[in-house]
N, C-alpha and C. Protein backbone atom coordinates (compact mmCIF):
# COMPACT_ATOMS: atom_id res chain seq x y z
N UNK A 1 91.68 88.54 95.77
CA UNK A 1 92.25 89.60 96.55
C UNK A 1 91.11 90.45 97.13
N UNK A 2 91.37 90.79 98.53
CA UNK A 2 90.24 91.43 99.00
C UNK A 2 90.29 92.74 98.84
N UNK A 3 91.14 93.79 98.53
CA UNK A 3 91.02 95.19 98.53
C UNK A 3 92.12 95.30 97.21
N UNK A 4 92.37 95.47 96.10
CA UNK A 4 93.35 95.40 95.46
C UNK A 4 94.62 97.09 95.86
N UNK A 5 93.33 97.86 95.12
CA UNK A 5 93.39 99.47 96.06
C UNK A 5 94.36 99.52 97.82
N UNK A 6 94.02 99.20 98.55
CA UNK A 6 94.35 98.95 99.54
C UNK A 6 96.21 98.50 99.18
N UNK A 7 96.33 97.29 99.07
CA UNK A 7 97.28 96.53 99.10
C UNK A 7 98.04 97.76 98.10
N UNK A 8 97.76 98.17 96.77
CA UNK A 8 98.94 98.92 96.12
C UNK A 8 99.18 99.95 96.58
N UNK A 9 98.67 100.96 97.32
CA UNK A 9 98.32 101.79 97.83
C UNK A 9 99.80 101.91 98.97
N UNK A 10 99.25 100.65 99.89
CA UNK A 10 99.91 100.56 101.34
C UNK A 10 101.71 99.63 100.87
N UNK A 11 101.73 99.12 99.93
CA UNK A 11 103.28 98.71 99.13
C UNK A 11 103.87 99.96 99.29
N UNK A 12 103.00 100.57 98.20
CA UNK A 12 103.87 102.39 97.73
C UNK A 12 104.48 103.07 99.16
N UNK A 13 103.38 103.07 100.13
CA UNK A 13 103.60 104.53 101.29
C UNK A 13 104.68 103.28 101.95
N UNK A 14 104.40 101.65 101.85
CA UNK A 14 106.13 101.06 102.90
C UNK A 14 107.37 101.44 101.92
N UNK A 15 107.22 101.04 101.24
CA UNK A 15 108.66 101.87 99.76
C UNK A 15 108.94 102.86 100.29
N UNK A 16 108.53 103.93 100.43
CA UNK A 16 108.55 105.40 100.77
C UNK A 16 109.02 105.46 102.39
N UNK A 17 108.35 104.87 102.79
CA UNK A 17 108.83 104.75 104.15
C UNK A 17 110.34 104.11 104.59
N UNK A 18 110.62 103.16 103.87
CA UNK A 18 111.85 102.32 104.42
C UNK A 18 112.75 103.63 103.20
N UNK A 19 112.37 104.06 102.07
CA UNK A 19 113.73 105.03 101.68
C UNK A 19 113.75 105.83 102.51
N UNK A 20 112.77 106.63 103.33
CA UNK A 20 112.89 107.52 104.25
C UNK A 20 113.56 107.13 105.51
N UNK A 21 113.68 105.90 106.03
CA UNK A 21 114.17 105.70 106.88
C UNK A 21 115.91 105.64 106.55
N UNK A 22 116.13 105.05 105.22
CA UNK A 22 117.64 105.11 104.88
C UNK A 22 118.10 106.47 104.81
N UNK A 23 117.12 107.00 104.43
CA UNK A 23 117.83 108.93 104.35
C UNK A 23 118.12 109.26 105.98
N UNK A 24 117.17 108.89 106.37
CA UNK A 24 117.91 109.48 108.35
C UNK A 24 118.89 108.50 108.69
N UNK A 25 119.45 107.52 108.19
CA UNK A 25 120.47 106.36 108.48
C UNK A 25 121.85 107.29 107.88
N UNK A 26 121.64 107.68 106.32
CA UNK A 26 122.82 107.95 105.60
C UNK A 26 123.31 109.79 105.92
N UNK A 27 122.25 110.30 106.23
CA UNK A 27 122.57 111.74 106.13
C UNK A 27 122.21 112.26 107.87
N UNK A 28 123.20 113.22 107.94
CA UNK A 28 122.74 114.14 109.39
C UNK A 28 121.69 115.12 109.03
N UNK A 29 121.73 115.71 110.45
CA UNK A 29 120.26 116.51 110.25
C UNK A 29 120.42 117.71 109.21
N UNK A 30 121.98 118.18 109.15
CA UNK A 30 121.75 118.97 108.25
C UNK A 30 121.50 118.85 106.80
N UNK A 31 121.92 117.85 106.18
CA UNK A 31 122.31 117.51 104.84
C UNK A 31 120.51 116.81 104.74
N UNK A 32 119.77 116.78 105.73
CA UNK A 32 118.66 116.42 104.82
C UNK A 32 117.42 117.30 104.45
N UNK A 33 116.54 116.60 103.64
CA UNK A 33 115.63 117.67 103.07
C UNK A 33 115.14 118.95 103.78
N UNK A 34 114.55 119.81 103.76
CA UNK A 34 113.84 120.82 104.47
C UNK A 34 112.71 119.98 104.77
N UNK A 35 111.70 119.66 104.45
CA UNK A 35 110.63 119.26 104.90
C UNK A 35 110.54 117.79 106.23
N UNK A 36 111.56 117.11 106.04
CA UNK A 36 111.62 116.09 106.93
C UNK A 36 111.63 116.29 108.36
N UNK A 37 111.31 115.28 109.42
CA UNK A 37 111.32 116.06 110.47
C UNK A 37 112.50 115.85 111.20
N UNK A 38 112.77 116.56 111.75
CA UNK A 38 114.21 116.46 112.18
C UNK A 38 115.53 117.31 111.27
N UNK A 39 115.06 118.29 110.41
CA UNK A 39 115.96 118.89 109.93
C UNK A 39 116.54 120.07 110.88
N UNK A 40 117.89 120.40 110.90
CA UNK A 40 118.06 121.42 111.92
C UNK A 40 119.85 121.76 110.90
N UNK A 41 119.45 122.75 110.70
CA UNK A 41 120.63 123.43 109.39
C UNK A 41 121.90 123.42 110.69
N UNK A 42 122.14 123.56 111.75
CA UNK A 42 123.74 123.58 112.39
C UNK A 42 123.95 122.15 113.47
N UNK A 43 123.18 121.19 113.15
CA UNK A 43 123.00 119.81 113.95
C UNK A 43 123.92 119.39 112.45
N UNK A 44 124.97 118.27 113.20
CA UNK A 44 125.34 117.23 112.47
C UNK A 44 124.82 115.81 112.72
N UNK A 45 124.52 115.62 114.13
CA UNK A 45 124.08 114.74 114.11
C UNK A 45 123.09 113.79 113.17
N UNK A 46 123.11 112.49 113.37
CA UNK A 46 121.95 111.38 112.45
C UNK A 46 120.88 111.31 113.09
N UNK A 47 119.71 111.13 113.10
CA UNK A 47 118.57 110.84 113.66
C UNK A 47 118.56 109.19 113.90
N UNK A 48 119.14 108.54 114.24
CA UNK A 48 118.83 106.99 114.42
C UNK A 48 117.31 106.70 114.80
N UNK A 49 116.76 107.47 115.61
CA UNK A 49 115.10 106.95 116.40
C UNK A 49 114.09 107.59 115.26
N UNK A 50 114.79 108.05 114.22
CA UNK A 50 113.66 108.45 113.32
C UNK A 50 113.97 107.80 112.28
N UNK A 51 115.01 107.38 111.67
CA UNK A 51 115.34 106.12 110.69
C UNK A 51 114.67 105.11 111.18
N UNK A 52 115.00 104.27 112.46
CA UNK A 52 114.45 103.38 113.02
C UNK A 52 112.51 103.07 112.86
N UNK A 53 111.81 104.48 113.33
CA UNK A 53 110.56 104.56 113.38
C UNK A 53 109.97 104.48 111.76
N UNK A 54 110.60 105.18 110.77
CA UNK A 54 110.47 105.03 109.45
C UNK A 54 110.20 103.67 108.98
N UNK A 55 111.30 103.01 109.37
CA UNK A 55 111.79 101.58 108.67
C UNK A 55 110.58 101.08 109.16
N UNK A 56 110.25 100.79 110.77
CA UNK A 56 109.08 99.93 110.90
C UNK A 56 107.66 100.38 110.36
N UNK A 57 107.50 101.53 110.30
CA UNK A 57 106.24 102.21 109.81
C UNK A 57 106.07 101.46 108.51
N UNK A 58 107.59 101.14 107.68
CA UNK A 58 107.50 100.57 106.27
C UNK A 58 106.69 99.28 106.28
N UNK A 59 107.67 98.69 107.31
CA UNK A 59 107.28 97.05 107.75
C UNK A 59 106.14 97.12 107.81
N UNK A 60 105.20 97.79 108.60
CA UNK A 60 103.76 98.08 109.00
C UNK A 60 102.60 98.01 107.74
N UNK A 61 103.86 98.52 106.65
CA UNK A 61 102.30 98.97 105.82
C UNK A 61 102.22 97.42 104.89
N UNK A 62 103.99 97.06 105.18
CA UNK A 62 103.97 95.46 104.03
C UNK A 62 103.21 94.48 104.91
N UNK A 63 103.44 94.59 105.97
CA UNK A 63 102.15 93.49 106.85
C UNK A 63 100.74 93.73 106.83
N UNK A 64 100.42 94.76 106.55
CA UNK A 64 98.93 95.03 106.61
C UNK A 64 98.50 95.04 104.99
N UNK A 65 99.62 95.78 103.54
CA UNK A 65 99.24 94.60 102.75
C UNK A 65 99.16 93.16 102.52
N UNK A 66 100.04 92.30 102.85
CA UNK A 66 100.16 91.01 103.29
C UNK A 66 98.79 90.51 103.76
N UNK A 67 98.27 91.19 104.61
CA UNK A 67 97.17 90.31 105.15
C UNK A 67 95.87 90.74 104.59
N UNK A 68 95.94 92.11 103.62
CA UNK A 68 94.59 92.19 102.81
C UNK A 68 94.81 91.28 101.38
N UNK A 69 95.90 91.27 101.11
CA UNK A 69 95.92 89.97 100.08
C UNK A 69 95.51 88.81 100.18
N UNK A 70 95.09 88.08 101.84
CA UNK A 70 95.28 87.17 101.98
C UNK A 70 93.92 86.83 100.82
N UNK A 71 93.09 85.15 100.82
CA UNK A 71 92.33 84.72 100.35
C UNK A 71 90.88 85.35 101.11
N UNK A 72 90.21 85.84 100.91
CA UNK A 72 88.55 85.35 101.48
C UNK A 72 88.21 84.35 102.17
N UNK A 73 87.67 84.56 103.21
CA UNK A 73 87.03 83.42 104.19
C UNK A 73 85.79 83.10 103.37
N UNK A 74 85.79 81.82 103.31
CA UNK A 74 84.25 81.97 103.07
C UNK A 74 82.95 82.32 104.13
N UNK A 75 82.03 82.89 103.75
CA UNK A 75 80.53 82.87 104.03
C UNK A 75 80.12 81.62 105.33
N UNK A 76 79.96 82.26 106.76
CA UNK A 76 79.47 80.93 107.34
C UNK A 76 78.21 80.88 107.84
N UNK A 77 77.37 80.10 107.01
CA UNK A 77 76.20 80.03 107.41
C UNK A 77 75.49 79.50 108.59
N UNK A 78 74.49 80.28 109.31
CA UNK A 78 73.94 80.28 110.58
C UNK A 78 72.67 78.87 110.54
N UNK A 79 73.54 77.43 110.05
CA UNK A 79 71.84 76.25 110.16
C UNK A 79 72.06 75.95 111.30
């Protein structure tokens, strides 16, 4: 494994990311956290384009662990 750090690291923040994206799927703007973006206390509306952006941000981080897991190239020497 080429970065171990890396790869557990970038799992955790896609986890986090795709639940964050289900919270703007399941709840309107009001019913969700204070800190999220898109909270607005008299909006009912859902955020769909911020669930959406979440979810792939998730995808993002499982592909970029994915590919620091991959194997090592080997060494190519210049004869």
């Amino acid at each position: 494994m080429k970065n171990q750090g890396a790869v557990v690291v970038s799992v955790i923040i896609g986890i986090l990311f795709i639940l964050v994206g289900v919270e703007y799927f399941t709840h309107a703007a009001n019913a969700l956290p204070h800190f999220f973006l898109g909270y607005d206390a008299t909006m009912t509306a859902k955020h769909t384009k911020h669930g959406i952006a979440a979810i792939l941000l998730g995808l993002l981080c499982f592909v970029y662990a994915w590919f620091q897991s991959g194997p090592k190239k080997p060494a190519v020497s210049a004869e």
